[in-house]
Protein backbone atom coordinates (compact mmCIF):
# COMPACT_ATOMS: atom_id res chain seq x y z
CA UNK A 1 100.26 64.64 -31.20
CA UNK A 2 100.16 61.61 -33.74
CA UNK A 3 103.59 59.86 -31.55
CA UNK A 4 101.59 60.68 -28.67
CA UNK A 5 98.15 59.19 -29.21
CA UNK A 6 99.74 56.36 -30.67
CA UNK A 7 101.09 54.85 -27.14
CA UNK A 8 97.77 56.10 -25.44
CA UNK A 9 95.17 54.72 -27.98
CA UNK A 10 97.22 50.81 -26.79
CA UNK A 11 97.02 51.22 -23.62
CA UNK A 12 93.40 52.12 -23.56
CA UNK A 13 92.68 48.84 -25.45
CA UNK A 14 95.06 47.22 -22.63
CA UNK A 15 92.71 48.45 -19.77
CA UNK A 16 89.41 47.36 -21.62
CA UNK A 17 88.38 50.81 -23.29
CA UNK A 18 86.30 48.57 -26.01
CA UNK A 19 83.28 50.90 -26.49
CA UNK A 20 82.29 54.32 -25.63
CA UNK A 21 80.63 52.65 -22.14
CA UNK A 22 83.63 51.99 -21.09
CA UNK A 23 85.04 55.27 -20.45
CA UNK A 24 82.19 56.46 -18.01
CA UNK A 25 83.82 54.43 -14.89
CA UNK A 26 87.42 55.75 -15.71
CA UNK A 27 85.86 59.63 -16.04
CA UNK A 28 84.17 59.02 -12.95
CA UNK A 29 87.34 58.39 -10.87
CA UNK A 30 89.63 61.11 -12.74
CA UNK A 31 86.68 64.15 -12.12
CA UNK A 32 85.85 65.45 -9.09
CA UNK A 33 81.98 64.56 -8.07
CA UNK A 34 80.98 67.97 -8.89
CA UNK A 35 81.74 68.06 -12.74
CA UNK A 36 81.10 64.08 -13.07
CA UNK A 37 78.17 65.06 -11.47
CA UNK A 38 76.79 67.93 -13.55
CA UNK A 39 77.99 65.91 -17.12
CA UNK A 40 76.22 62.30 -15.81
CA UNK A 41 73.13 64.10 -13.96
CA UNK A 42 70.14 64.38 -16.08
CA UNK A 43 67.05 65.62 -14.24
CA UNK A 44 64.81 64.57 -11.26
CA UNK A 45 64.15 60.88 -11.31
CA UNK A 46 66.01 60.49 -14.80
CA UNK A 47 62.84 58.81 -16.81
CA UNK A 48 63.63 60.38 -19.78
CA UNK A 49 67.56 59.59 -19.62
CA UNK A 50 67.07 55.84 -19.22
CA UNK A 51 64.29 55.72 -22.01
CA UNK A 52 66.67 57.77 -24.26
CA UNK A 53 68.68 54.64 -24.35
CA UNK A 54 66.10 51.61 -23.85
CA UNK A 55 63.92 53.00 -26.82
CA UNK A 56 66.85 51.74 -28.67
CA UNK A 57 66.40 48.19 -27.47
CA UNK A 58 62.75 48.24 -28.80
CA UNK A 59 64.01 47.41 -32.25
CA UNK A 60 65.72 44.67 -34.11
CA UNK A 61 67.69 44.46 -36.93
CA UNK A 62 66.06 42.40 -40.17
CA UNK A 63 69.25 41.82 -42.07
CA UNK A 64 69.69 41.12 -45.98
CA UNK A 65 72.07 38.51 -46.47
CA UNK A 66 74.36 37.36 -49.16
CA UNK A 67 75.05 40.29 -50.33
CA UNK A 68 78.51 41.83 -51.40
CA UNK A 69 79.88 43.98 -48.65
CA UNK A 70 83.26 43.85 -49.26
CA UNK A 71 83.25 47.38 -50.24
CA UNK A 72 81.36 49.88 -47.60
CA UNK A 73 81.42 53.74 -46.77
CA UNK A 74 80.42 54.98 -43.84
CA UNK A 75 80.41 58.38 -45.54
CA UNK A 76 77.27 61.33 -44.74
CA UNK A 77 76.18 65.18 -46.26
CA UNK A 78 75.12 67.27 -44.16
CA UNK A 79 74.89 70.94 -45.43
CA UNK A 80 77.73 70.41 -48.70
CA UNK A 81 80.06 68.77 -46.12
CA UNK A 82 81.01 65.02 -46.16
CA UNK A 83 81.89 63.59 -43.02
CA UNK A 84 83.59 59.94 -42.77
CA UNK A 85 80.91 59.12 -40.34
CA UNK A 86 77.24 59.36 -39.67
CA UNK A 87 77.56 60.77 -35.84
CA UNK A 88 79.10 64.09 -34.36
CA UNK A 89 79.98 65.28 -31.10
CA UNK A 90 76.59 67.24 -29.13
CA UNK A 91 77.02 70.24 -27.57
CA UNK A 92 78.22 70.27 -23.91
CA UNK A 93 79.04 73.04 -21.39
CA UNK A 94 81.85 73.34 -19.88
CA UNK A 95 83.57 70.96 -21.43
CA UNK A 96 86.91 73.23 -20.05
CA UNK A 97 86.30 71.57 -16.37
CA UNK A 98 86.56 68.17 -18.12
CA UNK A 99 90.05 68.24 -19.74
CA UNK A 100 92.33 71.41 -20.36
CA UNK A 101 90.75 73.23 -22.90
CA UNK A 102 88.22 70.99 -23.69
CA UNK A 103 86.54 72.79 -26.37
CA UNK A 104 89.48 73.41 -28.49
CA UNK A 105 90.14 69.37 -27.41
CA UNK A 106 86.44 68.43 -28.62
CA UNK A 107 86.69 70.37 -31.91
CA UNK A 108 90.50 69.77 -32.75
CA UNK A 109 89.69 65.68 -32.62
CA UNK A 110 86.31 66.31 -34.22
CA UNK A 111 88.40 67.72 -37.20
CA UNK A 112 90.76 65.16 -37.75
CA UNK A 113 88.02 62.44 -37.48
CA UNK A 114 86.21 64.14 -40.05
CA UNK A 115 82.74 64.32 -37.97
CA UNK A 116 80.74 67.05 -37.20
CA UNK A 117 81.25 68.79 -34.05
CA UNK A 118 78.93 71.29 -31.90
CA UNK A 119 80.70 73.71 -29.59
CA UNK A 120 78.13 74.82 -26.49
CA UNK A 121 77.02 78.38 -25.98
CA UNK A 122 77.79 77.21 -22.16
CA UNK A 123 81.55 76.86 -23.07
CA UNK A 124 84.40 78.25 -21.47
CA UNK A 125 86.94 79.09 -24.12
CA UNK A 126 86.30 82.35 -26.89
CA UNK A 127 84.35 80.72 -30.06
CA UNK A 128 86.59 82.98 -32.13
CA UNK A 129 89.85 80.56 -30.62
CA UNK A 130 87.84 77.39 -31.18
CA UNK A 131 86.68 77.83 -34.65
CA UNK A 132 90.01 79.49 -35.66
CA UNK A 133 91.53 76.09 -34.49
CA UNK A 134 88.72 74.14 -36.05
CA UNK A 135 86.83 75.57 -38.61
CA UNK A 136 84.24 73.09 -39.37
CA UNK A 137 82.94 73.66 -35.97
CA UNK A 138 79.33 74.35 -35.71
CA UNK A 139 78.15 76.63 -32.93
CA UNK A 140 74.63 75.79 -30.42
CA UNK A 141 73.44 79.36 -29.04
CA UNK A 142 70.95 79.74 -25.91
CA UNK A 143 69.35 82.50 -26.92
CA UNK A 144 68.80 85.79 -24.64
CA UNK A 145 65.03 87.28 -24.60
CA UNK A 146 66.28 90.93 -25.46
CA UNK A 147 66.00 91.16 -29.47
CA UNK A 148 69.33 92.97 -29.59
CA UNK A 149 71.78 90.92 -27.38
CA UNK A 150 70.43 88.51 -29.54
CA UNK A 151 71.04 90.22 -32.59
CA UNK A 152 74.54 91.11 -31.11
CA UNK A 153 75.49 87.74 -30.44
CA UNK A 154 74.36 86.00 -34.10
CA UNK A 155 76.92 88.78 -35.27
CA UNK A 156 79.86 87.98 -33.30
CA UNK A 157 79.06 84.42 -34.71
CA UNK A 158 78.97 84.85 -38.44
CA UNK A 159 82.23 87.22 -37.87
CA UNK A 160 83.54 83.90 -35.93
CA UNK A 161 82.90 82.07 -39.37
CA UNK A 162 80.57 79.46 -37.96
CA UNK A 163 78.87 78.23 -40.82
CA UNK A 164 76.35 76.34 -39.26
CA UNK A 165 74.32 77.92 -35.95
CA UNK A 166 72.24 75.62 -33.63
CA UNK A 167 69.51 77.07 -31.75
CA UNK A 168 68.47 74.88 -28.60
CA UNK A 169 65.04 76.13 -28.05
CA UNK A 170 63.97 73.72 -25.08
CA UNK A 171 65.36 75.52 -22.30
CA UNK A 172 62.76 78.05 -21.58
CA UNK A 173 63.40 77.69 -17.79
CA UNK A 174 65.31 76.13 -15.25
CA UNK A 175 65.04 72.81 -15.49
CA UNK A 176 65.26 71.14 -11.44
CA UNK A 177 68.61 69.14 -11.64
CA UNK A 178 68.82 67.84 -8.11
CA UNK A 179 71.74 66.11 -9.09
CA UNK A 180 73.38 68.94 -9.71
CA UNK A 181 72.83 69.87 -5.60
CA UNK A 182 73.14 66.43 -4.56
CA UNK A 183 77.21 66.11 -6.35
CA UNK A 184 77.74 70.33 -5.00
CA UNK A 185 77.57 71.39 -8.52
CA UNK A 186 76.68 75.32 -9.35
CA UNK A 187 77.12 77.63 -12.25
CA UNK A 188 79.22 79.37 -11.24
CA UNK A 189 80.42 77.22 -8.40
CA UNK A 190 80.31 78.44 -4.87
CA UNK A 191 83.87 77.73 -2.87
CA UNK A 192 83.72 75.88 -0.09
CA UNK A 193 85.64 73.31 2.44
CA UNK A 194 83.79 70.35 0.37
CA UNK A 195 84.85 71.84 -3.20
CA UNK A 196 88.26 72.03 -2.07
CA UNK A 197 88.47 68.63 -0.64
CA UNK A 198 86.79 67.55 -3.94
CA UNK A 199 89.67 69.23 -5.98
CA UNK A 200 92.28 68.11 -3.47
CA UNK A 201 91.35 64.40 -3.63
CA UNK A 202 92.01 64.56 -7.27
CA UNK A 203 95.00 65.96 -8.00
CA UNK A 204 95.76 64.73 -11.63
CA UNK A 205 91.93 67.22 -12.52
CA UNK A 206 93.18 69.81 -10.12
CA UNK A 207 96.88 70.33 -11.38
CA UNK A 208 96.16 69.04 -15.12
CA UNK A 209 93.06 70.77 -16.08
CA UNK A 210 92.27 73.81 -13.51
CA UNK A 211 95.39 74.89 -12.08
CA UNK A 212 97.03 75.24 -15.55
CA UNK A 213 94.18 77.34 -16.87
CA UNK A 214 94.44 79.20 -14.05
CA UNK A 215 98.02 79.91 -14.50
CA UNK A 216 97.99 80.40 -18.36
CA UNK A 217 94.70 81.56 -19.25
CA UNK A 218 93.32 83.11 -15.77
CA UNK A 219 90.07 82.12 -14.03
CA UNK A 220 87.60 80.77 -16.73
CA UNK A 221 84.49 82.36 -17.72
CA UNK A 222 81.31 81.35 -19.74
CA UNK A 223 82.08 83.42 -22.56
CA UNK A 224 79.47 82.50 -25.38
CA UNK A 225 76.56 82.91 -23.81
CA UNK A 226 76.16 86.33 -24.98
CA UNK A 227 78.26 88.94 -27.25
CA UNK A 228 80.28 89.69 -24.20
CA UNK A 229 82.52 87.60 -21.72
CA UNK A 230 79.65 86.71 -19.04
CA UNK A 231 80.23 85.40 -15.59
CA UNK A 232 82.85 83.70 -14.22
CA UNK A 233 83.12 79.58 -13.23
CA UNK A 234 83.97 80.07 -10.00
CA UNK A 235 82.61 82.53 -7.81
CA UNK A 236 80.68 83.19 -4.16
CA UNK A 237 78.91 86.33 -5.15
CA UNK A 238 77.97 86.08 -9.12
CA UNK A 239 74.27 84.45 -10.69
CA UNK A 240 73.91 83.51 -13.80
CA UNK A 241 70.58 85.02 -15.35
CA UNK A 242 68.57 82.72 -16.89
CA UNK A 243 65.31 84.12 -16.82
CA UNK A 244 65.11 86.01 -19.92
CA UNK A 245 64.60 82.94 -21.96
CA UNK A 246 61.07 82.68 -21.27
CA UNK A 247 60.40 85.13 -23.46
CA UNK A 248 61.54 83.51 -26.78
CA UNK A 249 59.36 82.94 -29.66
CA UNK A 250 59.11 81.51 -32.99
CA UNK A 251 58.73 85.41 -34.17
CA UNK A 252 62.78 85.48 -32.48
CA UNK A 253 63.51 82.64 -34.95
CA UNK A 254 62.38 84.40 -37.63
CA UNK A 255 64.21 87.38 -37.13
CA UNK A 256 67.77 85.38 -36.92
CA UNK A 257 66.71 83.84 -40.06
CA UNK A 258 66.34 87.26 -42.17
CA UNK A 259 69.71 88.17 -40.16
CA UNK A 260 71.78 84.81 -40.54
CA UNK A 261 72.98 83.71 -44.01
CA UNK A 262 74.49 80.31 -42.88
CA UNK A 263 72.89 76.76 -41.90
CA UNK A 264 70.22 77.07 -38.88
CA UNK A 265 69.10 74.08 -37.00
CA UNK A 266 66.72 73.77 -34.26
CA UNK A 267 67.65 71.89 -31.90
CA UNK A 268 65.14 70.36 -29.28
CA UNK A 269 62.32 69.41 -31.18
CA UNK A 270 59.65 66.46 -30.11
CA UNK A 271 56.93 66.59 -32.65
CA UNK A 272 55.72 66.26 -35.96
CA UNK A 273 53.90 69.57 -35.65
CA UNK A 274 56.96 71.92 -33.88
CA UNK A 275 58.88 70.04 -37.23
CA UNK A 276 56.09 71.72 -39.36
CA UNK A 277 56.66 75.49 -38.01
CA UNK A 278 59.75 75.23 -38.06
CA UNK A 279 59.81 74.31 -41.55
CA UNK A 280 57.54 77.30 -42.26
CA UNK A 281 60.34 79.52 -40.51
CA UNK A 282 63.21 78.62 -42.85
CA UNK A 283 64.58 76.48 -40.66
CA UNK A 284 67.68 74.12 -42.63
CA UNK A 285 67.65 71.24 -40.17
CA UNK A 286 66.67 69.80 -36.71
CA UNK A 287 68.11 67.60 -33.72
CA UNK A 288 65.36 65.51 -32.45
CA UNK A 289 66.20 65.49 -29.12
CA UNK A 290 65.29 65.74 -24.95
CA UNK A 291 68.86 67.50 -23.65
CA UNK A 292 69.73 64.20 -23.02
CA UNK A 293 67.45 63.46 -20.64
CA UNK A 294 68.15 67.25 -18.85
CA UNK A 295 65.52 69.56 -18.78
CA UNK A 296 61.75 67.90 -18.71
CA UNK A 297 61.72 64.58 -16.89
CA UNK A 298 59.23 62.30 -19.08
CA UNK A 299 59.91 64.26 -22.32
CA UNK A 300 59.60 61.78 -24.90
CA UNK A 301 62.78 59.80 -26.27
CA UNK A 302 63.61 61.36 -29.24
CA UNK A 303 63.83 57.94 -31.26
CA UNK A 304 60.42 57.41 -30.69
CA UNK A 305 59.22 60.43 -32.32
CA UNK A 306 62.22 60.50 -34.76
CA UNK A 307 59.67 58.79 -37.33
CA UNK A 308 56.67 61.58 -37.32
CA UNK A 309 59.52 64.27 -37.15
CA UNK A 310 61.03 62.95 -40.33
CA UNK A 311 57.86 62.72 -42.13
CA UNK A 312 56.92 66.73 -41.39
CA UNK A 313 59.90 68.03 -42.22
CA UNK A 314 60.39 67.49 -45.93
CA UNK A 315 63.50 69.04 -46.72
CA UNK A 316 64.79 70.16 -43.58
CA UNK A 317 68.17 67.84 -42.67
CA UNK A 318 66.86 65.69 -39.51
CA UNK A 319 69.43 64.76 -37.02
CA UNK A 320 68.80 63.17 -33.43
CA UNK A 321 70.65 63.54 -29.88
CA UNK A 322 70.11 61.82 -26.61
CA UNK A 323 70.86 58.00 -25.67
CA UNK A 324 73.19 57.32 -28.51
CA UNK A 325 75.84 54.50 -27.42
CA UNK A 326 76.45 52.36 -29.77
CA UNK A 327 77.14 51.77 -33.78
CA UNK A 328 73.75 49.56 -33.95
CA UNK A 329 71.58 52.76 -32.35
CA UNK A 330 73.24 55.18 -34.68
CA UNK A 331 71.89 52.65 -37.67
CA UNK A 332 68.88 52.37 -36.57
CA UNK A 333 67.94 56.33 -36.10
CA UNK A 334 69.19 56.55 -39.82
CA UNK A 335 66.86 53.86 -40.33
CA UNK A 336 64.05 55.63 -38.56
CA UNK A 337 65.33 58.84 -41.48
CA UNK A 338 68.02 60.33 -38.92
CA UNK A 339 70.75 61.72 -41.08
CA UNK A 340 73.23 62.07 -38.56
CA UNK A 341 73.25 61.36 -34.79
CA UNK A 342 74.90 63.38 -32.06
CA UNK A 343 76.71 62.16 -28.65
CA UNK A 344 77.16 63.93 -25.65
CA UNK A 345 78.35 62.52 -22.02
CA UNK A 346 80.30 59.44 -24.01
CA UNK A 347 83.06 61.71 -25.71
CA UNK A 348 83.41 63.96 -22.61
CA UNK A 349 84.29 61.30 -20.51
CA UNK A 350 86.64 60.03 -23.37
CA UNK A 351 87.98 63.34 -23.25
CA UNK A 352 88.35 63.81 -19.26
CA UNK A 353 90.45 60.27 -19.36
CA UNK A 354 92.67 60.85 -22.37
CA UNK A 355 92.22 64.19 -23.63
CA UNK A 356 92.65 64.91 -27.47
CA UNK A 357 93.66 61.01 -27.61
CA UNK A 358 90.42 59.56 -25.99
CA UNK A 359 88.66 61.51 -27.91
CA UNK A 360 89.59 60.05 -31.14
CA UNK A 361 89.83 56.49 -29.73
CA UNK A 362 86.16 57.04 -28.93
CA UNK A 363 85.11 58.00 -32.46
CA UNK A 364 87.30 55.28 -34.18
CA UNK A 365 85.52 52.36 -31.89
CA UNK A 366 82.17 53.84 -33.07
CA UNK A 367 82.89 54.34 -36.85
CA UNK A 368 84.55 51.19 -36.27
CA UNK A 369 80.95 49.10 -35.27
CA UNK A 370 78.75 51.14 -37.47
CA UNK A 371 81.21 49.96 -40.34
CA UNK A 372 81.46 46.57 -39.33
CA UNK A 373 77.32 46.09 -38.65
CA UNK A 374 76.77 47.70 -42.08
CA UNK A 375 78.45 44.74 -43.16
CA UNK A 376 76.12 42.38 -41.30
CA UNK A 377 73.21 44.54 -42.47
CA UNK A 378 74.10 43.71 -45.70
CA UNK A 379 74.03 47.38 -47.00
CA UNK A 380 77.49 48.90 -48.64
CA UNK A 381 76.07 52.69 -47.99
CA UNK A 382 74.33 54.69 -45.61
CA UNK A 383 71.42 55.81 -47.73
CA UNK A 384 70.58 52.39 -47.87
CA UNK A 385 68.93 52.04 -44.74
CA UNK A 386 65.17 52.30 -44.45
CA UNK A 387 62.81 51.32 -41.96
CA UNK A 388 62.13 48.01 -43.73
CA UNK A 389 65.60 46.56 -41.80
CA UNK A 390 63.42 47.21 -38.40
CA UNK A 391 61.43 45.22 -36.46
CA UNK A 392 59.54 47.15 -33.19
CA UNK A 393 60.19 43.82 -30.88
CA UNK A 394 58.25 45.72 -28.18
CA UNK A 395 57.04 49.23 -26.39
């Protein structure tokens, strides 16, 4: 693995992979327009997706100067475990259409960075597999209405040895991506003339990533969703049901907590005052966040409500998703009292162009600019960062 990443980590630099941006236009040509579709697409006219990102442009840096830097850590805790950076990898589904056994590729790279890493309930590969390959991985969970698939599934976890469970709790329906419909995107998807021509017309995907799980680990299914395998990814007759999630609670939240003895976060939280409750549920952390943009269009950014978030939560660990591109937005959501920051689309692209490799070239180049604008912060740890090196230019 190390000889191998070594030649492809060059000739990424070579062809102008710089920054995690850069790998969206090279994912874009490698995937077929259904899965580029369904990890780009956010939802109906994409307001929230582009303010994700410009609410990071409503802030300047106020930097301390003449200070000695020479000697900086880009070190975080989160839960007892130190991490060499302040971000992670978000939780994605079916991150097994993206590269061959893209969950295992996710976590395995995640590892070796030494950054926190969130495998989807929405995956396609056994959590038992991923975290016995990866063992720091922490696990995200849509929850099922019916008190005891849930309580069956929180009990394959812990037996999994996930340490740390994430529960995304803003999901209570369908949300309308007509992206998804536009790019001929499904779960699970529906064969057709224009899904073969879309597999046929790339045929690095179609012989590197779905014809060898086909022929070494049969036709994927989503197989975390619930305690058992559920349906499969490809399929003319199958639905996926997700109804019964209208019928979660905070009383459902409470009843994991008396069950699991681990970390719980809460992931999906906009508000000062959904902070509060879940505070008064036991809840050990958050990710402020909008799904990336993916479920309500005009849900607020999550940087913008990072601040009142922070200040409700007291103890809880506050982390933040959604937007997150660069090393200078991952400093300022610390700023703002983020302790860590999670990215989604940028590492599966990294991971559709260059697998296990793009992955970690993708993680270096942002450790590598929060590192270096720490420096021209004029601050030698994380910790600090306060609100005081921010200016609100405008919004």
């Amino acid at each position: 693995m190390k000889d191998k990443t070594s030649k492809i980590v060059p000739s990424l630099i070579r062809r102008g992979v710089l920054c995690l941006n850069d790998f969206e236009a090279r994912a874009r040509r490698r995937l077929p327009r259904p899965i580029f579709g369904y990890v780009a697409g956010a939802v109906e006219d994409n307001r929230s997706g582009q303010e994700n990102q410009r609410s990071f442009e409503e802030y300047g840096f106020k930097p301390r100067v003449l200070v000695d830097v020479s000697q900086r850590s880009t070190s975080v805790s989160l839960f007892g475990a130190t991490y060499a950076a302040p971000f992670g990898i978000a939780p994605m589904g079916i991150n097994a259409l993206s590269a061959y056994r893209g969950d295992l590729v996710l976590a395995q790279a995640a590892q070796q960075a030494n950054i926190p890493s969130i495998m989807s309930g929405s995956s396609l590969i056994p959590l038992e597999e991923v975290c016995a390959a990866a063992p720091d991985t922490w696990f995200q969970a849509y929850l099922p209405g019916d008190r005891s698939q849930i309580t069956a599934l929180i009990d394959r976890v812990a037996r999994a040895g996930v340490q740390t469970l994430v529960i995304t709790v803003d999901t209570p329906v369908s949300a309308n991506r007509e992206n998804n419909l536009r790019t001929g995107f499904s779960t699970p998807l529906r064969p057709s003339l224009r899904l073969a021509f879309d597999g046929l017309s790339h045929p690095r995907w179609l012989m590197g990533v779905f014809v060898q799980t086909l022929l070494r680990h049969g036709m994927p299914h989503f197989e975390n969703n619930y305690a058992t395998r559920g349906a499969p990814i490809l399929s003319s007759k199958v639905m996926r049901d997700f109804s019964d999630r209208s019928h979660l609670t905070w009383d459902h939240i409470s009843a994991i907590r008396k069950r699991w003895d681990g970390h719980l976060v809460i992931k999906g939280i906009l508000s000062g005052r959904e902070a509060a409750i879940a505070k008064r549920h036991g809840v050990d952390g958050l990710i402020v966040s909008n799904h990336g943009g993916r479920q309500l269009d005009g849900a607020a950014a999550p940087l913008r409500v990072l601040p009142e978030v922070v200040d409700a939560a007291g103890s809880m660990t506050v982390m933040i998703d959604s937007g997150i591109r660069r090393g200078t937005d991952v400093l300022k959501a610390l700023a703002l009292g983020a302790k860590c920051a999670f990215i989604g689309r940028p590492f599966n692209y990294a991971m559709a162009v260059a697998g296990h490799a793009g992955v970690g070239h993708a993680a270096a180049l942002l450790a590598s600019e929060i590192e270096r604008n720490m420096g021209m912060l004029g601050i030698t740890r994380l910790d600090e960062l306060d609100s005081s090196f921010l200016l609100r230019q405008w919004g």
